[in-house]
Protein backbone atom coordinates (compact mmCIF):
# COMPACT_ATOMS: atom_id res chain seq x y z
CA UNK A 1 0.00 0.00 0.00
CA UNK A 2 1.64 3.17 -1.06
CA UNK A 3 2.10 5.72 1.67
CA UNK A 4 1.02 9.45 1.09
CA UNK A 5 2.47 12.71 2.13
CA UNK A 6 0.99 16.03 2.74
CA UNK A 7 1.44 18.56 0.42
CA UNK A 8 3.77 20.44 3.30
CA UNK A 9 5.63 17.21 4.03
CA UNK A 10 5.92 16.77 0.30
CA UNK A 11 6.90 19.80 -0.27
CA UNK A 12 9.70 19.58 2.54
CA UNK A 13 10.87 16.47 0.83
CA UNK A 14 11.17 17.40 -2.52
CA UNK A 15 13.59 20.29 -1.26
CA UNK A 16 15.87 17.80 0.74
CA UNK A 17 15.92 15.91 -2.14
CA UNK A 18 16.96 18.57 -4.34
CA UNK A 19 19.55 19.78 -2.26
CA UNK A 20 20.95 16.77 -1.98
CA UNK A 21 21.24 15.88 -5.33
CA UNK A 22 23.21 19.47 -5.80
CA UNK A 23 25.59 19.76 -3.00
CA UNK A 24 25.96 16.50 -1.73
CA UNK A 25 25.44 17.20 2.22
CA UNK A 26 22.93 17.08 4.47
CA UNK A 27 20.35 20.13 4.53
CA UNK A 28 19.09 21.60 7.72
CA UNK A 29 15.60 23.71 8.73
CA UNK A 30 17.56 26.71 9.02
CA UNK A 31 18.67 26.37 5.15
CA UNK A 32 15.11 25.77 3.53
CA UNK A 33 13.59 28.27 6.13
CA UNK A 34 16.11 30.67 4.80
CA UNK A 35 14.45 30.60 1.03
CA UNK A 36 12.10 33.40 0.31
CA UNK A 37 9.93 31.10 -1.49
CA UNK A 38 9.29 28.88 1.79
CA UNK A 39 6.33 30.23 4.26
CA UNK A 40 7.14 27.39 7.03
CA UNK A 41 9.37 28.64 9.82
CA UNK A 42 12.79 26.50 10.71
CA UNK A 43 10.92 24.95 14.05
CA UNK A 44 7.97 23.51 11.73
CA UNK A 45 10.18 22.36 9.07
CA UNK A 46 11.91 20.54 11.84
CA UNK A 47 8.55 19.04 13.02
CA UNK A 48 8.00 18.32 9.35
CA UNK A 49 11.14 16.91 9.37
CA UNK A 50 11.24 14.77 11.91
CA UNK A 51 7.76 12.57 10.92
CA UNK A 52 9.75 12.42 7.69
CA UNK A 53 12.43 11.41 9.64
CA UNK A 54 9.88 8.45 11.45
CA UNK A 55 8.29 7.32 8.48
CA UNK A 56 11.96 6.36 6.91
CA UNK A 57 11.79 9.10 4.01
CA UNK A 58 15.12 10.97 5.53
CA UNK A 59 17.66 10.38 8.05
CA UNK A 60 20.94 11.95 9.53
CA UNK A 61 23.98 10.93 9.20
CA UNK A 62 24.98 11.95 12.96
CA UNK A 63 23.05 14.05 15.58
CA UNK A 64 23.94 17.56 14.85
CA UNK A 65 23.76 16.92 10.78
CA UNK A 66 20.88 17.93 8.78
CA UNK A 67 18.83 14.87 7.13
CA UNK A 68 19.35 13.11 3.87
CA UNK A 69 17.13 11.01 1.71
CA UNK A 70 16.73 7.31 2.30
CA UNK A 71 15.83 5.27 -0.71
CA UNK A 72 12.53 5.73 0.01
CA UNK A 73 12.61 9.04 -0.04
CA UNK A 74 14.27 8.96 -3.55
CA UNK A 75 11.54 6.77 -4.32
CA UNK A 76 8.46 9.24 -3.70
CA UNK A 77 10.34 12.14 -5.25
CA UNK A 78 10.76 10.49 -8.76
């Protein structure tokens, strides 16, 4: 049964995903709070993040690191 995200969550996803791709580390709240096209503050994304986190889309690679993509979160992206 496939598993469906919010349009926020999704939306936090896609941008971990992206950034990813690009620069190859981890991304934090701060970072996609930071973008003027983002309306979510850092504390929600980290919420956001965190469920994400939960639900196996994205992990981190050590405490203090922002989160990167599992395969499953590759997976829902594409």
């Amino acid at each position: 049964m496939e598993e469906f995200l919010s349009p926020r969550e999704t939306e936090i996803l896609e941008e971990i995903v992206r950034n990813y791709v690009l620069s190859a580390s981890p991304t934090g709240s701060r970072f996609i709070a930071k973008r003027k096209d983002f309306r979510y503050s850092a504390a929600t994304i980290r919420n956001v993040m965190g469920d994400l986190e939960e639900r196996g889309y994205i992990t981190h690679p050590h405490t203090s690191a922002g989160r990167i993509p599992t395969d499953k979160g590759y997976r829902y992206y594409v």
